[in-house]
C-alpha atoms as a PDB file:
ATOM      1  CA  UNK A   1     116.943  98.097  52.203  1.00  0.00           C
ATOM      2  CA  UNK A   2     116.252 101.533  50.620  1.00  0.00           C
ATOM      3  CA  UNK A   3     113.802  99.938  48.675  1.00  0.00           C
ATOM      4  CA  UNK A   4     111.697  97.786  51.401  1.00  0.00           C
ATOM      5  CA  UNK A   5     111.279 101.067  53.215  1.00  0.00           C
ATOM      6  CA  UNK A   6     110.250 103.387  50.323  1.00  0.00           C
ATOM      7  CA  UNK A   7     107.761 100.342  49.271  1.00  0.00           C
ATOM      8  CA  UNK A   8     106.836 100.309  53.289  1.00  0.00           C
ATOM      9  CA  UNK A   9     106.226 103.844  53.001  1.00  0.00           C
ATOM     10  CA  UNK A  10     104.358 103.967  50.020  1.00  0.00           C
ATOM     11  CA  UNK A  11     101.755 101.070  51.944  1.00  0.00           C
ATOM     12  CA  UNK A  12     101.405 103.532  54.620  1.00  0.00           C
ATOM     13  CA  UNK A  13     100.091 106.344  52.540  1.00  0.00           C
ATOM     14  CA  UNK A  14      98.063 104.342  50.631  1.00  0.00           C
ATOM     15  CA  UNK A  15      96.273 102.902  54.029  1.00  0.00           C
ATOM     16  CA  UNK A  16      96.425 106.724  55.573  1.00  0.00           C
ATOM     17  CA  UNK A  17      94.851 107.901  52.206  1.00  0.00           C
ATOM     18  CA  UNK A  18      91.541 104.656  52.486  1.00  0.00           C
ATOM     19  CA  UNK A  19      91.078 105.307  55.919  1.00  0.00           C
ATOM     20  CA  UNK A  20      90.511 109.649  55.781  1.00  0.00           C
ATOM     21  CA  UNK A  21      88.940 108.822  52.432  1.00  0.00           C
ATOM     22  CA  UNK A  22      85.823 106.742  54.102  1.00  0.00           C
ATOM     23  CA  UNK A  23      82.761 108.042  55.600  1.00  0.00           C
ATOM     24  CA  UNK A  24      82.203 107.217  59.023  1.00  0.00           C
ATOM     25  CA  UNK A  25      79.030 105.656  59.767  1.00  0.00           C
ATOM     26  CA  UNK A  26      75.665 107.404  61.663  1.00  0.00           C
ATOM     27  CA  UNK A  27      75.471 104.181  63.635  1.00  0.00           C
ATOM     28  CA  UNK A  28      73.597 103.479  67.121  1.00  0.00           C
ATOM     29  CA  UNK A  29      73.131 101.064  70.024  1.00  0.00           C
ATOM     30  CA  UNK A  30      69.990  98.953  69.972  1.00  0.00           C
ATOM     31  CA  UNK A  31      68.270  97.982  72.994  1.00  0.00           C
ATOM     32  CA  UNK A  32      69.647  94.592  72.857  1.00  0.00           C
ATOM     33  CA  UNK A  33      73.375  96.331  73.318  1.00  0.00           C
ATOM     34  CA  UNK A  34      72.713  98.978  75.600  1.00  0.00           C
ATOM     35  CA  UNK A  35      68.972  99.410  76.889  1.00  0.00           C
ATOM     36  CA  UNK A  36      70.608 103.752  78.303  1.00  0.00           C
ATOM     37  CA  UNK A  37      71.692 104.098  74.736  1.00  0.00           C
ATOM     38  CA  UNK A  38      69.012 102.887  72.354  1.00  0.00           C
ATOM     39  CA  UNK A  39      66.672 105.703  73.384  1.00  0.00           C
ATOM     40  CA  UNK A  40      67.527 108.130  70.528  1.00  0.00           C
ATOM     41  CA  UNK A  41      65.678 111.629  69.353  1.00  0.00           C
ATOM     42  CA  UNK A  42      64.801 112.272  65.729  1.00  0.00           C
ATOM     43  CA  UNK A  43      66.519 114.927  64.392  1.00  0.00           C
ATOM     44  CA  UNK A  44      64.282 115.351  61.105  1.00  0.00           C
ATOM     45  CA  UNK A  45      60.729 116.698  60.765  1.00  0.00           C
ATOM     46  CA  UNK A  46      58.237 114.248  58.924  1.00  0.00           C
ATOM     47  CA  UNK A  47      60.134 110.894  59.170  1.00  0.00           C
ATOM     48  CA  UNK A  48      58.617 108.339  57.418  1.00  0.00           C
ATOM     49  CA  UNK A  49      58.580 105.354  59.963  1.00  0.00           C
ATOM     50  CA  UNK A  50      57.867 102.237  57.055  1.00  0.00           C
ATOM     51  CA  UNK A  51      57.034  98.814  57.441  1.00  0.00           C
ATOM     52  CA  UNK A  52      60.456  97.584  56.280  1.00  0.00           C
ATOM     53  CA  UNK A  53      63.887  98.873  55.598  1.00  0.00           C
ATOM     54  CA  UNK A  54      63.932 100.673  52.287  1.00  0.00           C
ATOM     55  CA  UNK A  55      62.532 103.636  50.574  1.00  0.00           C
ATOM     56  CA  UNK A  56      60.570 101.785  48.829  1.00  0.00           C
ATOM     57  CA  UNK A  57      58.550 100.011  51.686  1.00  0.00           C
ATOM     58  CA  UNK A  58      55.386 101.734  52.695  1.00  0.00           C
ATOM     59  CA  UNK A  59      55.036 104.590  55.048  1.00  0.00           C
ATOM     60  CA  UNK A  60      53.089 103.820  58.286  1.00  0.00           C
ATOM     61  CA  UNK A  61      52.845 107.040  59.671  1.00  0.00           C
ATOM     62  CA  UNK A  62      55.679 110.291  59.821  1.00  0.00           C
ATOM     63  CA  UNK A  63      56.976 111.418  62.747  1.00  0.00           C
ATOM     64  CA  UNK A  64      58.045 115.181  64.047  1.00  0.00           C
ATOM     65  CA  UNK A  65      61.241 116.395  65.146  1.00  0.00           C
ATOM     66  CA  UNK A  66      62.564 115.624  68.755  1.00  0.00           C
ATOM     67  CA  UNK A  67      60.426 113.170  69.099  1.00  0.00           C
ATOM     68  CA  UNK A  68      62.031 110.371  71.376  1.00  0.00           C
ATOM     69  CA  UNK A  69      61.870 106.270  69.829  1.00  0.00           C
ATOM     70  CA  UNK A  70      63.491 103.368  71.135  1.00  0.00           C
ATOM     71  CA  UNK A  71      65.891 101.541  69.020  1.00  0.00           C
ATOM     72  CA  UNK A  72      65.446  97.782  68.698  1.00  0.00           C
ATOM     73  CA  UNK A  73      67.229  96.165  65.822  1.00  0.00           C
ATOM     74  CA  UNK A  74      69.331  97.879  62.579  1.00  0.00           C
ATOM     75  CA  UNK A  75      69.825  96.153  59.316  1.00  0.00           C
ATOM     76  CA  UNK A  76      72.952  94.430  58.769  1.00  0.00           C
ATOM     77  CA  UNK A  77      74.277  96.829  55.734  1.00  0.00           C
ATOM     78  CA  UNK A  78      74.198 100.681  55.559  1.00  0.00           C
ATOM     79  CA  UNK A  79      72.927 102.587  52.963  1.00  0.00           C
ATOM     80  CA  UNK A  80      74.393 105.820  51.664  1.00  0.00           C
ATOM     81  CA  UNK A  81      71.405 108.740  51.687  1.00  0.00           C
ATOM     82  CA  UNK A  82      72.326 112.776  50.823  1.00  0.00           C
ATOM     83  CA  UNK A  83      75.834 112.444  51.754  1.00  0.00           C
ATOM     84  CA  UNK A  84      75.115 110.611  54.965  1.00  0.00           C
ATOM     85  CA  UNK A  85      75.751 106.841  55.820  1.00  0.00           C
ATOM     86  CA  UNK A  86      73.943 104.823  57.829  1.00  0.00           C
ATOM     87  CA  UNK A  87      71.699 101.934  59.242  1.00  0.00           C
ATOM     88  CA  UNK A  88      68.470 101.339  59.076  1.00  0.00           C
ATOM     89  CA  UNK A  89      66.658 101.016  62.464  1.00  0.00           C
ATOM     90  CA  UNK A  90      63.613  99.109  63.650  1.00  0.00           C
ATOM     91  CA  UNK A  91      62.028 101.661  66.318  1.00  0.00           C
ATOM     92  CA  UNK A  92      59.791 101.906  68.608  1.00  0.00           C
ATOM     93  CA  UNK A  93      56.954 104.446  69.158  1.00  0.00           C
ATOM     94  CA  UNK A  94      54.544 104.189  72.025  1.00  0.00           C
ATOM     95  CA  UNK A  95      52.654 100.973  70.374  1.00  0.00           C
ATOM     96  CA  UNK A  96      53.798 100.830  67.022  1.00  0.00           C
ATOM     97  CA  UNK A  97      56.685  99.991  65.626  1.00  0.00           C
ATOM     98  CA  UNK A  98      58.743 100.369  62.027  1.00  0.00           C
ATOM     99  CA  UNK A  99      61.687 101.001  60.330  1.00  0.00           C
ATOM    100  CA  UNK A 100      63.660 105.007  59.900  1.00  0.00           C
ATOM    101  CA  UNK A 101      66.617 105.171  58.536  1.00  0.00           C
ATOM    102  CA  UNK A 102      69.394 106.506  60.760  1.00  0.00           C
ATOM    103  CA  UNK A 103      70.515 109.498  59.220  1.00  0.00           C
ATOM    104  CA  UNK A 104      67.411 111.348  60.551  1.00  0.00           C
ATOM    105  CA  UNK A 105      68.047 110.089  64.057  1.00  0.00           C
ATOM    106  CA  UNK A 106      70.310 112.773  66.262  1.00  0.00           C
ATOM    107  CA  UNK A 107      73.952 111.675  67.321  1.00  0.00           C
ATOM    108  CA  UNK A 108      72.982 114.207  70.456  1.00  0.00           C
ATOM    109  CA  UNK A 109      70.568 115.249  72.254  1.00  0.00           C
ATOM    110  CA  UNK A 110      70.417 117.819  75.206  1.00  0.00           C
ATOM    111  CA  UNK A 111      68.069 120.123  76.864  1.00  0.00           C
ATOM    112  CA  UNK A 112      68.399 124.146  77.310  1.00  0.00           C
ATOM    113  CA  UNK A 113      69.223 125.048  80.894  1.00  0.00           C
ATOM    114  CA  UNK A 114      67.286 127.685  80.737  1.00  0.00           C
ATOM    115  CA  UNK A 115      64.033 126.227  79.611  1.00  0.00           C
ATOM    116  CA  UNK A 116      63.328 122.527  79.898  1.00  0.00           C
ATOM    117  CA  UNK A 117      60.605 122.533  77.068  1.00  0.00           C
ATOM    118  CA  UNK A 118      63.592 123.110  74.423  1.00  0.00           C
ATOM    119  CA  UNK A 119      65.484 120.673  73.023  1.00  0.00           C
ATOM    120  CA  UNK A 120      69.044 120.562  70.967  1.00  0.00           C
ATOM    121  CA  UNK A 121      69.298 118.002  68.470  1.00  0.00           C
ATOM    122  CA  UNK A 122      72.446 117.283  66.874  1.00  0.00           C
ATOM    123  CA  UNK A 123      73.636 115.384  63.515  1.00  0.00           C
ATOM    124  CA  UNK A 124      75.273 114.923  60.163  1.00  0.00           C
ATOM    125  CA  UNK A 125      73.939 116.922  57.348  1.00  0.00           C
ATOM    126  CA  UNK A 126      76.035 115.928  54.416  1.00  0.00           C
ATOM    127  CA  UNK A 127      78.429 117.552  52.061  1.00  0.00           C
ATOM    128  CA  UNK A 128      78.935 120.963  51.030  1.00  0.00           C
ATOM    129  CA  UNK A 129      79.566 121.895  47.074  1.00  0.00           C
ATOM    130  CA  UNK A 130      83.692 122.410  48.570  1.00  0.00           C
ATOM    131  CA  UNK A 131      83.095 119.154  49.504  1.00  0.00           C
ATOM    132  CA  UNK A 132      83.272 119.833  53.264  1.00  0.00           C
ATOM    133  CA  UNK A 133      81.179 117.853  55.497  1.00  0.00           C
ATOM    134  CA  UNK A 134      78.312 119.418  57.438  1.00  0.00           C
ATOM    135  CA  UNK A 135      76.170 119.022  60.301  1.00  0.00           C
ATOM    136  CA  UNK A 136      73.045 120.630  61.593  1.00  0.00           C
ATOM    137  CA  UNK A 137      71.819 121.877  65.165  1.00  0.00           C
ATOM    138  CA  UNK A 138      68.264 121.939  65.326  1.00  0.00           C
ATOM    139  CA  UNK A 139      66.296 123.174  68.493  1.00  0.00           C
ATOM    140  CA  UNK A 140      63.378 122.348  69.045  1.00  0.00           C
ATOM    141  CA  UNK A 141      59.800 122.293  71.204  1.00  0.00           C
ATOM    142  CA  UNK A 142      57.357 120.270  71.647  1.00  0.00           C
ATOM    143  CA  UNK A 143      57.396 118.654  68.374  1.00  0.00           C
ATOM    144  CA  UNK A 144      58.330 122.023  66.281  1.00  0.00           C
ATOM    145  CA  UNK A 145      62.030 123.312  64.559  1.00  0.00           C
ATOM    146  CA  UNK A 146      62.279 126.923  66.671  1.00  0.00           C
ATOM    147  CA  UNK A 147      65.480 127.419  64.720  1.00  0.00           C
ATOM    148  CA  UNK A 148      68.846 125.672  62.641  1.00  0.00           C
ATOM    149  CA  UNK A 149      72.575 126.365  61.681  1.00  0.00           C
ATOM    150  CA  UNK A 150      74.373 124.206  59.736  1.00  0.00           C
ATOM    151  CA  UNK A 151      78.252 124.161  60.399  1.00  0.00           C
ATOM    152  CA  UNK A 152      80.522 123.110  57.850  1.00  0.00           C
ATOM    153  CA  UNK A 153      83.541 121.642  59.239  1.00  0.00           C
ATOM    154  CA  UNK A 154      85.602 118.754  58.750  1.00  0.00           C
ATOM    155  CA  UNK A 155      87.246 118.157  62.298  1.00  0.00           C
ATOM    156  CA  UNK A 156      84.249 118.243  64.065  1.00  0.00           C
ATOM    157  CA  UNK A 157      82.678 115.433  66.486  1.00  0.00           C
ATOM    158  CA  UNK A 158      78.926 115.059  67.754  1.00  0.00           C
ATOM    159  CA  UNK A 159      80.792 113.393  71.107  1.00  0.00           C
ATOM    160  CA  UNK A 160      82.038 116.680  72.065  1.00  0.00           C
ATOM    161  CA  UNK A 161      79.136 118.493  71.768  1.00  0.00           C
ATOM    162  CA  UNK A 162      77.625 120.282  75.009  1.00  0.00           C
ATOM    163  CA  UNK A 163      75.659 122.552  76.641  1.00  0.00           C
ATOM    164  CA  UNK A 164      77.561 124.836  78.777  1.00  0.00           C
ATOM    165  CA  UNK A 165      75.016 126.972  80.204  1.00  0.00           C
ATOM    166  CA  UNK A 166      74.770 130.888  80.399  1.00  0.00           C
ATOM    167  CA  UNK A 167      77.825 130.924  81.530  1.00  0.00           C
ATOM    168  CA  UNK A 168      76.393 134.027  84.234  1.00  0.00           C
ATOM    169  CA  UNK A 169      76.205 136.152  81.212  1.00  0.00           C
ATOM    170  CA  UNK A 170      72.619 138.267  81.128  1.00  0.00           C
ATOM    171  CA  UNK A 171      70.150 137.727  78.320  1.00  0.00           C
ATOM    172  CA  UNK A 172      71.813 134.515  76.914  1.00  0.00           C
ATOM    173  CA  UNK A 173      69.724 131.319  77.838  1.00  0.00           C
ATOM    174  CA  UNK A 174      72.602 128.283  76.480  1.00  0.00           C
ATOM    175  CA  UNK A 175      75.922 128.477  75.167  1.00  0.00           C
ATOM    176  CA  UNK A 176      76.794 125.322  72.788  1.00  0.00           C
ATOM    177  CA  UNK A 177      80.062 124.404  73.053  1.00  0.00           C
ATOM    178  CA  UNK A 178      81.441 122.383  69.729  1.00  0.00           C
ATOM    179  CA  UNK A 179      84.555 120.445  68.914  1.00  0.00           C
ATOM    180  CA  UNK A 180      87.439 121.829  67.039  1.00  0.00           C
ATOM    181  CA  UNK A 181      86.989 124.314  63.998  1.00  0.00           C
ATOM    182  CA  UNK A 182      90.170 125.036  62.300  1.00  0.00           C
ATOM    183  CA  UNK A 183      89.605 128.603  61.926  1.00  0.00           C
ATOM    184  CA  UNK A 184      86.793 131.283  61.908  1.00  0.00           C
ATOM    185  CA  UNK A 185      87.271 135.102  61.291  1.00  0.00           C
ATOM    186  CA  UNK A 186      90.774 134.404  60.481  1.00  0.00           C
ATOM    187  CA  UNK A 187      91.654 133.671  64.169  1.00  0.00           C
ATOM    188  CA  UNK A 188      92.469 129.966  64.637  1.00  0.00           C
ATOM    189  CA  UNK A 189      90.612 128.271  67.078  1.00  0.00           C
ATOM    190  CA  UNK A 190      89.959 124.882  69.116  1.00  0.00           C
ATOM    191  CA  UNK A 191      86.202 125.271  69.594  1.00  0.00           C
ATOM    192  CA  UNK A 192      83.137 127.188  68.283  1.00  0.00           C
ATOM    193  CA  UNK A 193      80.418 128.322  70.189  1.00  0.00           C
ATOM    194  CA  UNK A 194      76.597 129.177  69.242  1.00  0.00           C
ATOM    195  CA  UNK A 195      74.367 131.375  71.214  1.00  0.00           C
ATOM    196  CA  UNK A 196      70.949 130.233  72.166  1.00  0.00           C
ATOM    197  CA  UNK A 197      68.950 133.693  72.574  1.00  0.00           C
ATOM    198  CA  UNK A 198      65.445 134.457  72.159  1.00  0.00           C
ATOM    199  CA  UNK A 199      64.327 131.475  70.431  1.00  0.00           C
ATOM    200  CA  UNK A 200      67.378 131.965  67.567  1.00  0.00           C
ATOM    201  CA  UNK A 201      70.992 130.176  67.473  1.00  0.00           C
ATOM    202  CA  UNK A 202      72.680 133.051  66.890  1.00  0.00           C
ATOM    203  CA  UNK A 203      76.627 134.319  66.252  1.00  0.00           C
ATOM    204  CA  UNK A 204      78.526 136.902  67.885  1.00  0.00           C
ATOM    205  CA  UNK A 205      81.252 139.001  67.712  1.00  0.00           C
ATOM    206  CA  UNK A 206      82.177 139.692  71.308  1.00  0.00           C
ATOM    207  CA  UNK A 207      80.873 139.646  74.632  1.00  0.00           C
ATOM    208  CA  UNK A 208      78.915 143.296  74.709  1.00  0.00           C
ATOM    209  CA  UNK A 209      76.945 142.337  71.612  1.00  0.00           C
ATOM    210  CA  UNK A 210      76.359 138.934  73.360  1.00  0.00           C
ATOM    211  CA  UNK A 211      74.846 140.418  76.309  1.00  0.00           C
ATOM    212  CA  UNK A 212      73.047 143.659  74.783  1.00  0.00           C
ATOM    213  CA  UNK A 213      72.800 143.791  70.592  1.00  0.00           C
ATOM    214  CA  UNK A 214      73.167 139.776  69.837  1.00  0.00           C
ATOM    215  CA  UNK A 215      72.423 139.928  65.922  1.00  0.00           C
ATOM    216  CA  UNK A 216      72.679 136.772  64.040  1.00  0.00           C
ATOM    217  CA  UNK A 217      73.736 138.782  61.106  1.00  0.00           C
ATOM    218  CA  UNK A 218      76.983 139.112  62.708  1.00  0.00           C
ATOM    219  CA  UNK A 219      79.902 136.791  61.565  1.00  0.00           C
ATOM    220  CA  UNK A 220      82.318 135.624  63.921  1.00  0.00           C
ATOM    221  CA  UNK A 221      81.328 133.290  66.441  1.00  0.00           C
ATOM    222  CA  UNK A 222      81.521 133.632  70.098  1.00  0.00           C
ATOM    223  CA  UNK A 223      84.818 131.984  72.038  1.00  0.00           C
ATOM    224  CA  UNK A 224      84.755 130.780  75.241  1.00  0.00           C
ATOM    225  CA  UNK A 225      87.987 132.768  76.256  1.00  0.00           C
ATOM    226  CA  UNK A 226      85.650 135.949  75.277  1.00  0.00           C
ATOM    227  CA  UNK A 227      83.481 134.867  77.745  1.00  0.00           C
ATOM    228  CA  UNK A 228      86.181 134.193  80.652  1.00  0.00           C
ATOM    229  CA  UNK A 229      87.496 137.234  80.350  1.00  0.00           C
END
């Protein structure tokens, strides 16, 4: 008996151990499986758009950043690019059509509250040399990168990404809300928050420097508590 359950035990390491060892997939709905979801933002500047899916097929045209294409089909295998595994996806563009691979494609997209010309794209960004995964926020406008952080973290989830607003708080135009960081300044934490302030994402030590001296050389991030309080 000892012996089934240490082997039992041993099968459900080894399973625990595969599954946190693979890379989840940068994967999307096409239009065929949801016609809401398969309108996706790039979250790249200069993607090649090619006449098949591959590196090596020829470029048609590039594409800038937050620009909005239409999913219509995605290869059947992935392909592993920079850290970053995914599809590639037959879009469309106005009249023309071709293939991007979906690691340049943002898992989310959402607009600033405080001016609807600026745009937050959202995705993977690879690995880190500590081997910690990162991703990248990009804002953008009108077909231009105003600014981007990359985050290093790895226990956090494009889904629960948001904007949250100003939250009432003066000279702040968006507060980005983000899914659970383990720790930051040595405080543990559930969420991290960037600032959205004059044109920079920026970090923040505490609400008075959030409001009046915002600096992105500071180091901590900005907490949502902080802000209730």
């Amino acid at each position: 008996m000892n012996t089934l359950k240490n082997t039992f035990a041993a099968l459900i390491l080894v399973v625990t151990a595969n599954v946190f060892a693979q890379t989840p997939e940068v994967e999307f709905d096409t239009y065929s499986e949801s016609k809401q979801n398969a309108s996706k933002y790039l979250l790249a500047d200069d993607v090649a758009m090619r006449d098949c899916p591959s590196t090596y097929c020829e470029k048609l045209t590039t594409i800038r950043i937050g620009t909005n294409v239409r999913l219509l089909e995605k290869t059947e295998e992935s392909q592993e690019l920079n850290g970053i595994t995914s599809r590639w996806y037959k879009v469309k563009m106005g009249p023309q059509e071709g293939w991007i691979w979906g690691g340049l494609i943002s898992q989310k997209t959402f607009v600033s509250q405080a001016n609807a010309e600026v745009r937050f794209v959202f995705g993977e960004a690879g690995y880190n040399s500590d081997d910690e995964k990162q991703y990248q926020l990009r804002a953008v406008k009108n077909g231009v990168e105003l600014d981007k952080m990359i985050i290093a973290s790895n226990a956090l989830h494009y889904a629960n990404v948001q904007n949250i607003g100003n939250e009432g708080i003066e000279g702040i135009d968006d507060i980005i809300v983000l899914s659970t960081i383990t720790e930051s300044c040595d405080v543990a934490s559930e969420s991290l928050y960037v600032v959205w302030k004059d044109n920079t994402l920026q970090k923040t030590k505490n609400l008075v420097a959030t409001a009046e001296t915002l600096s992105a050389e500071d180091t901590c991030y900005l907490f949502y508590s902080e802000i209730k309080e």
